[in-house]
C-alpha atoms as a PDB file:
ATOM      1  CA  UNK A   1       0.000   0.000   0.000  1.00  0.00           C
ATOM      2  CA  UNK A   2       1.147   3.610  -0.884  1.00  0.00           C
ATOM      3  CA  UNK A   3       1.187   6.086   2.025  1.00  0.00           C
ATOM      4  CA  UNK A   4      -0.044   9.795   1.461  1.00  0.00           C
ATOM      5  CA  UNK A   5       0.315  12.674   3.709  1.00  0.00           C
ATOM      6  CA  UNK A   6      -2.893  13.506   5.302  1.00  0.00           C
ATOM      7  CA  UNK A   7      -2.940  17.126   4.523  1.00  0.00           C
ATOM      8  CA  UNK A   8      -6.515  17.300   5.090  1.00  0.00           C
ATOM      9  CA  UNK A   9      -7.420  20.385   7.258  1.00  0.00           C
ATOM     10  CA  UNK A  10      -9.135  19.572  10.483  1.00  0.00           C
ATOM     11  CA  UNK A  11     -12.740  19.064  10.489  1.00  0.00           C
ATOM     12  CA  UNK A  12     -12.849  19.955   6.647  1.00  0.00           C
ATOM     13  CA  UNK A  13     -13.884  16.536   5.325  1.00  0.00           C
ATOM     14  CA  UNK A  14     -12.194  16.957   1.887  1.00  0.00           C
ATOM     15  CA  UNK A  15     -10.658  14.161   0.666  1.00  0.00           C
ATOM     16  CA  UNK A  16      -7.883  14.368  -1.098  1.00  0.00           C
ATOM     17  CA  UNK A  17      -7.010  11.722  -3.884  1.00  0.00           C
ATOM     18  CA  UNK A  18      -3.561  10.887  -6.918  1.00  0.00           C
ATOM     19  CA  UNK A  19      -5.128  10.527 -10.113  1.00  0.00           C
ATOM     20  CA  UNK A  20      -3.327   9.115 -13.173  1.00  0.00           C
ATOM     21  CA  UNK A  21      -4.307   8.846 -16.436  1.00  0.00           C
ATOM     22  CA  UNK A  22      -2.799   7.099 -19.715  1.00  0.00           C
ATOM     23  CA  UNK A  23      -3.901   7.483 -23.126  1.00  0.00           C
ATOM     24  CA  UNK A  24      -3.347   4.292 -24.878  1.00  0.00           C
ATOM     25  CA  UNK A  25      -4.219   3.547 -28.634  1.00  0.00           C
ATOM     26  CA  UNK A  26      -6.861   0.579 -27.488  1.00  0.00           C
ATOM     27  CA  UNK A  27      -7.640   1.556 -23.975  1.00  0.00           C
ATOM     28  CA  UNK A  28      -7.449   4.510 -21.181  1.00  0.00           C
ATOM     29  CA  UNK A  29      -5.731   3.434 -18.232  1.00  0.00           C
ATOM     30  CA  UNK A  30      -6.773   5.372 -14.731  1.00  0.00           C
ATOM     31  CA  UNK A  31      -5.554   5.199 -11.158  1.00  0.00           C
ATOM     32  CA  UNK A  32      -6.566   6.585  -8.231  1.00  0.00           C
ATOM     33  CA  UNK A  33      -5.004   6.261  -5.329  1.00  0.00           C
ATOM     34  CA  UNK A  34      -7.014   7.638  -1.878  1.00  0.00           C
ATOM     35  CA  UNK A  35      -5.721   9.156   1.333  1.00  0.00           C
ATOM     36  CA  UNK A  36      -5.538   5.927   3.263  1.00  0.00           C
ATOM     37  CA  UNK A  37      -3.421   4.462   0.033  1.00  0.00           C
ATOM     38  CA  UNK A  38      -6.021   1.826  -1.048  1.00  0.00           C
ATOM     39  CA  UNK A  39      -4.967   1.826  -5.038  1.00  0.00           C
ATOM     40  CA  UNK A  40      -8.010   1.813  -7.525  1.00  0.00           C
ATOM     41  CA  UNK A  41      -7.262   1.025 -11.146  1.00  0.00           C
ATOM     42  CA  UNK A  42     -10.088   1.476 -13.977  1.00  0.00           C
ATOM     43  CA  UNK A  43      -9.624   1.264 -17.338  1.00  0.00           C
ATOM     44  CA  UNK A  44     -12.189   2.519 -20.488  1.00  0.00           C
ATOM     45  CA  UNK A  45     -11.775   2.468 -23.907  1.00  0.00           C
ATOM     46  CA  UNK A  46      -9.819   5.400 -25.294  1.00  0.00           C
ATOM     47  CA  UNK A  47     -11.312   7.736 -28.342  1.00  0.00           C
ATOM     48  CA  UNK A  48      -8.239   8.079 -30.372  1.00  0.00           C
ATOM     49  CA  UNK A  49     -10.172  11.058 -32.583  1.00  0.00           C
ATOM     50  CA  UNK A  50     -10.993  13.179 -29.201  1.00  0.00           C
ATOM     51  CA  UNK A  51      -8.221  12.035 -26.003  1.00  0.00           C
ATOM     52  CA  UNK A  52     -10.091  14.399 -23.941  1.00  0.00           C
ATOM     53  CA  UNK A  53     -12.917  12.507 -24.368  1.00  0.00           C
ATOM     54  CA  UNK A  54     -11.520   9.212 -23.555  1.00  0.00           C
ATOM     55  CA  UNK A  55      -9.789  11.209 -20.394  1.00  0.00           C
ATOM     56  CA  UNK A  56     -12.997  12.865 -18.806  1.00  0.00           C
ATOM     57  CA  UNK A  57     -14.306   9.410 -19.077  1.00  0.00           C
ATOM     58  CA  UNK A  58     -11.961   7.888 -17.327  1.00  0.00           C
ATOM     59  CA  UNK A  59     -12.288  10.141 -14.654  1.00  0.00           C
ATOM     60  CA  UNK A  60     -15.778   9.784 -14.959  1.00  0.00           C
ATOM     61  CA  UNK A  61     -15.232   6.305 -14.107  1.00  0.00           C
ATOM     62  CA  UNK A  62     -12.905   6.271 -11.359  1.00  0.00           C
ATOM     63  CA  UNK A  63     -15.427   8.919  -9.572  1.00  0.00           C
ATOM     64  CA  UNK A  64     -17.715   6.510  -9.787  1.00  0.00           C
ATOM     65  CA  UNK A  65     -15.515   3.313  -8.496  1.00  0.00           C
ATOM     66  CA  UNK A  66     -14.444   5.209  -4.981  1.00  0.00           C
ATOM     67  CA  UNK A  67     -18.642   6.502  -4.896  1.00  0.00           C
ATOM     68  CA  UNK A  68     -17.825  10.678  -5.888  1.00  0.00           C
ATOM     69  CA  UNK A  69     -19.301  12.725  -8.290  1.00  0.00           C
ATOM     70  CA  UNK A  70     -16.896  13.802 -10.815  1.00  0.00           C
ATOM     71  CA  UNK A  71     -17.070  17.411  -9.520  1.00  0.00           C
ATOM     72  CA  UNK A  72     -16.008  16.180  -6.443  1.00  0.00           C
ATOM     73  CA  UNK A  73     -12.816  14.422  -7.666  1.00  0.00           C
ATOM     74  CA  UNK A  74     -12.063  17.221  -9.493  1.00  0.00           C
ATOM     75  CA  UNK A  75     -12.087  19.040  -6.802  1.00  0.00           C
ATOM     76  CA  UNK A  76     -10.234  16.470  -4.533  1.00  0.00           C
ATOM     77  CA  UNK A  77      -7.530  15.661  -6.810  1.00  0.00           C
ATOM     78  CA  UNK A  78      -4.134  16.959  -5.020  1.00  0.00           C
ATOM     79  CA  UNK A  79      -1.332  15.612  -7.548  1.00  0.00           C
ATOM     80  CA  UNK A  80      -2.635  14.439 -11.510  1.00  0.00           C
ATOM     81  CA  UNK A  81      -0.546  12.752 -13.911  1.00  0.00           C
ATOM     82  CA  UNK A  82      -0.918  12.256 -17.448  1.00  0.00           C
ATOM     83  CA  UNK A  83       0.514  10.153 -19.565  1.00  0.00           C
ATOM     84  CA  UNK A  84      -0.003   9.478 -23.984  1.00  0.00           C
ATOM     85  CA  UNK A  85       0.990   6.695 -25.548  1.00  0.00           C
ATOM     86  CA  UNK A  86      -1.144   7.005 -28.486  1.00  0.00           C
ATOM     87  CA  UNK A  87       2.141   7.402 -30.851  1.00  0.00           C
ATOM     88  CA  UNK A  88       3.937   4.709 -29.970  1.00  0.00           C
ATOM     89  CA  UNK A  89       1.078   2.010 -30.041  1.00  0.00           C
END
């Protein structure tokens, strides 16, 4: 399990969450990783004419696997990575 700094402000109930996405030729690869380090990986199918499609829905997704709205995540998210590997598939 990863550890995170709590850097949650007292009594705020924010959660605070790593999000990383890929951008495959095939597939969209997410993870998520919460504030007591539990690791959540989601995949959906990517959208090679529109990646920001195929990235919103992977967030959409991962929102949905830890029970958030996708406002909420996006408003949660503390560190996001992004990766593309579109070109070399």
């Amino acid at each position: 399990m990863i550890k995170i700094a709590n850097t949650q402000q007292a009594g705020s109930g924010k959660s605070e969450y790593y999000v990383g996405i890929d951008i495959g030729g095939t597939f969209t690869d997410g993870i998520l990783i919460d504030e007591q380090g539990k690791v959540h990986h989601f995949k959906t199918p990517s959208v090679p004419a529109n990646p920001s499609e195929a990235f919103m829905r992977c967030l959409t997704k991962g929102a949905k696997l830890v029970g958030i709205s996708l406002e909420e995540l996006l408003r949660s998210i503390s560190k996001l990575s992004y990766g593309n590997t579109i070109a070399t598939n």
